[in-house]
N, C-alpha and C. Protein backbone atom coordinates (compact mmCIF):
# COMPACT_ATOMS: atom_id res chain seq x y z
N UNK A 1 7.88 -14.07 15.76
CA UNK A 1 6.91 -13.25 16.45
C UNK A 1 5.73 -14.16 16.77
N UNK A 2 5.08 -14.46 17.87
CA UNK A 2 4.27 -15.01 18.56
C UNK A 2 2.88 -14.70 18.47
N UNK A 3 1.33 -15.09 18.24
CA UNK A 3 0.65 -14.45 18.20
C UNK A 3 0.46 -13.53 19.25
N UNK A 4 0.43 -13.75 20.47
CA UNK A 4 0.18 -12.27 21.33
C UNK A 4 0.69 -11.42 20.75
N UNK A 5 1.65 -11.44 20.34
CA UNK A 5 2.78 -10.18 20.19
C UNK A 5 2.40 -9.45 18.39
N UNK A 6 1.80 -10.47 17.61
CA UNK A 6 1.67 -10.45 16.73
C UNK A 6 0.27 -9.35 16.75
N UNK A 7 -0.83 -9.62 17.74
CA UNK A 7 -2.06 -9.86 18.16
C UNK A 7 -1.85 -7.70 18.42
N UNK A 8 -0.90 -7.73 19.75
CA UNK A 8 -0.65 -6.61 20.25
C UNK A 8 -0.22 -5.35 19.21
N UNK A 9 0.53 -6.01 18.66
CA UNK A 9 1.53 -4.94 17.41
C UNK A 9 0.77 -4.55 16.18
N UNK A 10 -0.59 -5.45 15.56
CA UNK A 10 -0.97 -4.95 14.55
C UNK A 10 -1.69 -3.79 14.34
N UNK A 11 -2.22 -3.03 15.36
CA UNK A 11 -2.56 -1.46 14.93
C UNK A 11 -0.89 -0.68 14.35
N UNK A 12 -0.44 -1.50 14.66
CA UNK A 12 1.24 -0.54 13.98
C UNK A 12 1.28 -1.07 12.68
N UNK A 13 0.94 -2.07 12.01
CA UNK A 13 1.23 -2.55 10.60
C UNK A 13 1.14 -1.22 9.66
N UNK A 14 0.02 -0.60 9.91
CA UNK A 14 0.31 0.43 8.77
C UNK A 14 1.23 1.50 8.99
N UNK A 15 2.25 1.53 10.29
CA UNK A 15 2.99 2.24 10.23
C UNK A 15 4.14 1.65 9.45
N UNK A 16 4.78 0.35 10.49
CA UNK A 16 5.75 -0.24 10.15
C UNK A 16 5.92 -0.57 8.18
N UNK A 17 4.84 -1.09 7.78
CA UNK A 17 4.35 -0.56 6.27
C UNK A 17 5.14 0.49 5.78
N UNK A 18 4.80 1.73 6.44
CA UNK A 18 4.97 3.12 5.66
C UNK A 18 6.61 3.28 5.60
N UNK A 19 7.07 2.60 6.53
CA UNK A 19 8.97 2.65 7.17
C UNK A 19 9.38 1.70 6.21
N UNK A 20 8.55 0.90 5.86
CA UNK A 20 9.15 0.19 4.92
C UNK A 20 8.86 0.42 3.51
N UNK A 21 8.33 1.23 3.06
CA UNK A 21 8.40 2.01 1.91
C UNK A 21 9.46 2.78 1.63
N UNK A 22 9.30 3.54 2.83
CA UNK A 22 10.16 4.71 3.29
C UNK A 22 11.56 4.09 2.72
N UNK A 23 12.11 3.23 3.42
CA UNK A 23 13.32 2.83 3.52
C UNK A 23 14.11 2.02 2.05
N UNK A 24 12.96 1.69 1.22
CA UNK A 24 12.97 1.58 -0.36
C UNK A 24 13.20 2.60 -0.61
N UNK A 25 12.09 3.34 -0.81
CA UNK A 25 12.64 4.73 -1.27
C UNK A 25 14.08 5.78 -1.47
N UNK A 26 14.37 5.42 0.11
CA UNK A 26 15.42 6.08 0.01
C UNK A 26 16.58 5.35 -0.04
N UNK A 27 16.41 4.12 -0.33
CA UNK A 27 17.52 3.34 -0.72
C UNK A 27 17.38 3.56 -2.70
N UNK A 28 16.69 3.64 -3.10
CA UNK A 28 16.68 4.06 -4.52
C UNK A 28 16.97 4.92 -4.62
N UNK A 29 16.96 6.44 -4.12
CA UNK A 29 17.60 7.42 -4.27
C UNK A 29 18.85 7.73 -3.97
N UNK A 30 19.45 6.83 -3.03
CA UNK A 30 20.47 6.97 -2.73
C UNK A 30 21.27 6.52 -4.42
N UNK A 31 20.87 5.27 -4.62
CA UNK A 31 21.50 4.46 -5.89
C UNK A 31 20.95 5.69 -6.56
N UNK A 32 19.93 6.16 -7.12
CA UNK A 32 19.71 6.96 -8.25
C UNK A 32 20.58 8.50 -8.76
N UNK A 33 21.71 8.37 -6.97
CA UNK A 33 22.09 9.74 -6.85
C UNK A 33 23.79 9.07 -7.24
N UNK A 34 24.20 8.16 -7.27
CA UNK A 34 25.52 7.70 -7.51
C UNK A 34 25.87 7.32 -8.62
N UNK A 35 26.51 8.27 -9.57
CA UNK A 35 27.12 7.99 -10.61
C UNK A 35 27.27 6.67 -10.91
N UNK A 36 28.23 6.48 -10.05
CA UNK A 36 28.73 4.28 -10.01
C UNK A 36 27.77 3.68 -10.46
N UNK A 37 26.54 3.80 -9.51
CA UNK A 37 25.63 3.10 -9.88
C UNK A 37 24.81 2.71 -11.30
N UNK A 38 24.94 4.33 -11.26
CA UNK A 38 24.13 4.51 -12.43
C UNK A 38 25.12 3.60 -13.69
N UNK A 39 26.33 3.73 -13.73
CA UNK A 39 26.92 3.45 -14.91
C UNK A 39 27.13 1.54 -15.00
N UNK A 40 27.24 1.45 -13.82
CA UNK A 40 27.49 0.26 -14.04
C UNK A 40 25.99 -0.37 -14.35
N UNK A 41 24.68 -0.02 -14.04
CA UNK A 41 23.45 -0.62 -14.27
C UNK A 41 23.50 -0.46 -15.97
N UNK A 42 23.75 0.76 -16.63
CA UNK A 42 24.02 0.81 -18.13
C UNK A 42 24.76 0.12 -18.67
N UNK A 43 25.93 -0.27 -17.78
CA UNK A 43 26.79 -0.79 -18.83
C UNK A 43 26.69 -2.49 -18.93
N UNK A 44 25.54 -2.68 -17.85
CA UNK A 44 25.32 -4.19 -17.60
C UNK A 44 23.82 -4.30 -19.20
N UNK A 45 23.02 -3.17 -18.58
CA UNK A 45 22.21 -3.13 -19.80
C UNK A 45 22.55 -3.48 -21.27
N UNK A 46 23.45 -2.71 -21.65
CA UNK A 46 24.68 -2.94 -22.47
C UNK A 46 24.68 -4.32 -23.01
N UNK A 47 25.43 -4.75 -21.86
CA UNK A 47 26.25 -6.19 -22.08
C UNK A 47 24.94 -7.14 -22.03
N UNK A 48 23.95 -6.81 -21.92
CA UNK A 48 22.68 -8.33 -21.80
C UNK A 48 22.13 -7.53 -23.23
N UNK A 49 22.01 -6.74 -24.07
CA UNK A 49 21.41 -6.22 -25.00
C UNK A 49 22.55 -6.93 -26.10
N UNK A 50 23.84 -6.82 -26.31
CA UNK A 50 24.70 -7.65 -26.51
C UNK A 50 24.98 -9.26 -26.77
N UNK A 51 24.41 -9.55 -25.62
CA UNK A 51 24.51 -10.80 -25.03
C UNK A 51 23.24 -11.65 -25.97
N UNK A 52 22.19 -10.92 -26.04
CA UNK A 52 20.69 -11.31 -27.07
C UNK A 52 20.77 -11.26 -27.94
N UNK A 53 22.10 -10.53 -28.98
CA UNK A 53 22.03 -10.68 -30.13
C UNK A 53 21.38 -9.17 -30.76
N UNK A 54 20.81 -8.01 -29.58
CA UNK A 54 20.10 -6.81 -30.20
C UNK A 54 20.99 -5.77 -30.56
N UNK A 55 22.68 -5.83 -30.24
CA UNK A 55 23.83 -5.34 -30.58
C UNK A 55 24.62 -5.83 -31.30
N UNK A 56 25.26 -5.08 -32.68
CA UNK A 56 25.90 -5.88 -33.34
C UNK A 56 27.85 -5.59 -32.91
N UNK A 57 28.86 -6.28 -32.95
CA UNK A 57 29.74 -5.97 -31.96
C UNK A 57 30.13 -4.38 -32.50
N UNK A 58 29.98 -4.05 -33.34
CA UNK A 58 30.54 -2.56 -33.59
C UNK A 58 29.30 -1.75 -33.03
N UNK A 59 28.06 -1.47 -33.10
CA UNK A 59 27.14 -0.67 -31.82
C UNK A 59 27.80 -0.95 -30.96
N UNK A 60 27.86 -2.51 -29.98
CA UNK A 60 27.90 -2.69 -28.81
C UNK A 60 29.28 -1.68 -28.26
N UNK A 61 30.43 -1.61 -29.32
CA UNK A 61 31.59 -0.87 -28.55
C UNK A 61 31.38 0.68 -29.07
N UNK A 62 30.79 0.96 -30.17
CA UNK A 62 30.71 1.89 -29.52
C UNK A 62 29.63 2.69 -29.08
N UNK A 63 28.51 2.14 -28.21
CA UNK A 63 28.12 2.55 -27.36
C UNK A 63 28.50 2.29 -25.80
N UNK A 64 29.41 1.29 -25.93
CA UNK A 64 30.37 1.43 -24.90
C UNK A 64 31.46 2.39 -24.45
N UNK A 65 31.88 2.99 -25.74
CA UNK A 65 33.14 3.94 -25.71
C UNK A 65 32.31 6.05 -25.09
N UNK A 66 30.55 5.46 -25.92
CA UNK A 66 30.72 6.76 -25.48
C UNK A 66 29.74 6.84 -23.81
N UNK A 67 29.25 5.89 -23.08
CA UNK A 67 29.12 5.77 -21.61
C UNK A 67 30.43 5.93 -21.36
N UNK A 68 31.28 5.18 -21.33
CA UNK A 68 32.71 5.76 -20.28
C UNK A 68 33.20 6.54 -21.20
N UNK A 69 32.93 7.59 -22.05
CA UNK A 69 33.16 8.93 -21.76
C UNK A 69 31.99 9.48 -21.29
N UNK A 70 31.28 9.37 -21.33
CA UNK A 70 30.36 10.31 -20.07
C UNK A 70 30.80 9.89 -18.76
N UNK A 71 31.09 8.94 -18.13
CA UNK A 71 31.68 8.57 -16.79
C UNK A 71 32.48 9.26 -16.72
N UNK A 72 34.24 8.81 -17.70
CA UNK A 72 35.09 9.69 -17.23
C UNK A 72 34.65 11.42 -17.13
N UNK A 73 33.83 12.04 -18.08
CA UNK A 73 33.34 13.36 -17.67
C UNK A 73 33.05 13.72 -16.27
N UNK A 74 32.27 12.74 -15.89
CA UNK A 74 31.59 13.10 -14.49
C UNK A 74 32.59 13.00 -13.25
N UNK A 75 33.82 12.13 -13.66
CA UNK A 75 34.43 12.35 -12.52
C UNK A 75 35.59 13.40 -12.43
N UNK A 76 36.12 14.07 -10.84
CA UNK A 76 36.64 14.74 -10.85
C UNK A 76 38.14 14.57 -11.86
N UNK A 77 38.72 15.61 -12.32
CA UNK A 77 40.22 14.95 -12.75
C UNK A 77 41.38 15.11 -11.88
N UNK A 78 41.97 14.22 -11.91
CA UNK A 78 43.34 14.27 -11.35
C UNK A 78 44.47 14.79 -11.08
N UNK A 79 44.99 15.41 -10.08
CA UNK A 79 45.98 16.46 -10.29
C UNK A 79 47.64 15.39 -11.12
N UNK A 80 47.89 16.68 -11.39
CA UNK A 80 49.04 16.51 -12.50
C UNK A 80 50.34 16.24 -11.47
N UNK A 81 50.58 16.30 -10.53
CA UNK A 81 51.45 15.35 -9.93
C UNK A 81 50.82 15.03 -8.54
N UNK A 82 51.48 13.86 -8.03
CA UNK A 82 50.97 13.01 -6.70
C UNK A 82 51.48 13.37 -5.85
N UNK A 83 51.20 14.27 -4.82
CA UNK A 83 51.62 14.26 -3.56
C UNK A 83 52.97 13.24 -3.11
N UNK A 84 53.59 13.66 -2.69
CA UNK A 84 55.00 12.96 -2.01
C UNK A 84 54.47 11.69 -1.38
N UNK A 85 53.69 12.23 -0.61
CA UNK A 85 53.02 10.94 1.03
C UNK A 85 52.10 9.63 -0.34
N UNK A 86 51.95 10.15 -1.35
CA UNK A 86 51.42 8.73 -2.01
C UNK A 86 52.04 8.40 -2.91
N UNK A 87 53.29 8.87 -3.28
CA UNK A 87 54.60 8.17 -4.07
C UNK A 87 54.80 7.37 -2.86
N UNK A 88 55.35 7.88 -1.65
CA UNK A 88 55.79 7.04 -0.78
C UNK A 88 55.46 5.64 -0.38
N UNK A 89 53.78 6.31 0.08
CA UNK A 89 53.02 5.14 1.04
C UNK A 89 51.78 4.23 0.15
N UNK A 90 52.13 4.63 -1.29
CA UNK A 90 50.88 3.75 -1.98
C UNK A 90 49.24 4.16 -1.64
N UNK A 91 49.15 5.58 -0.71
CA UNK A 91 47.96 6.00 -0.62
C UNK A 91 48.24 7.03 0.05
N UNK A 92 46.97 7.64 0.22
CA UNK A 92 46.25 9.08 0.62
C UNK A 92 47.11 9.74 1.86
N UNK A 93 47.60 8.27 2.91
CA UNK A 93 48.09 8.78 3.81
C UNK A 93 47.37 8.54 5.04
N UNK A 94 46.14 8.48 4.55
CA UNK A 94 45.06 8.56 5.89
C UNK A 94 45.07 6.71 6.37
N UNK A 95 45.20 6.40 5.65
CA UNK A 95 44.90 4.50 6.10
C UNK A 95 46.01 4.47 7.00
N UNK A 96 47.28 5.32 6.63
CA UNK A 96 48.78 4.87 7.39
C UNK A 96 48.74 5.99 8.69
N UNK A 97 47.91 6.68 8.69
CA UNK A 97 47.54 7.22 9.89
C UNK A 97 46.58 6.39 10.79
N UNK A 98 45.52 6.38 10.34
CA UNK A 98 45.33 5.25 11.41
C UNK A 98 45.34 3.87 11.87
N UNK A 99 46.69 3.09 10.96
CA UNK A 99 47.25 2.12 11.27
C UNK A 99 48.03 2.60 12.66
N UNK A 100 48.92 3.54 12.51
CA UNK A 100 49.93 4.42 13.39
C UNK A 100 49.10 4.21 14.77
N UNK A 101 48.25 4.64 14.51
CA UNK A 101 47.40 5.21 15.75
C UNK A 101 46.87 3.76 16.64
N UNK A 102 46.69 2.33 15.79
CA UNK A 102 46.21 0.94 16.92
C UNK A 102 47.16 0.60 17.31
């Protein structure tokens, strides 16, 4: 960016500013709203609390054992048999649909 341009654009700084808050923001909420996220930031916590010596290996597992059971809780469960089309095709079906289709 050039000073003219630099020169021209700065009554916008405190907007462009605010968009860029903005866009933190809702990039943290996005992460703050995803399970995944969340678990894997714990379970890294975990492993560097571990890693220092502030876990002894029996805490460290099992406070490992009971995060992934709260994970597995949170996720949906699995039906009790697999659809035909993903015995077959190794998936959902939908990827081999729109392979079909290029």
């Amino acid at each position: 960016m050039g000073l003219f341009t630099g020169l021209l654009t700065l009554p916008l700084a405190p907007v462009r500013g605010t968009m860029w808050v903005a866009e933190k923001l809702y990039e943290q909420a996005e992460q703050d709203a995803n399970p995944d996220v969340q678990f894997r930031a714990r379970l890294e916590t975990l492993q560097v609390a571990y890693e220092l010596g502030e876990l002894t290996d029996e805490d460290y597992e099992q406070a490992e054992q009971e995060l992934v059971a709260q994970f597995e809780a949170l996720q949906p469960p699995l039906p009790d048999e697999l659809p035909q089309e993903v015995i077959d095709h190794g998936s959902d079906g939908s990827a081999a649909e729109q392979g079909q289709g290029a």
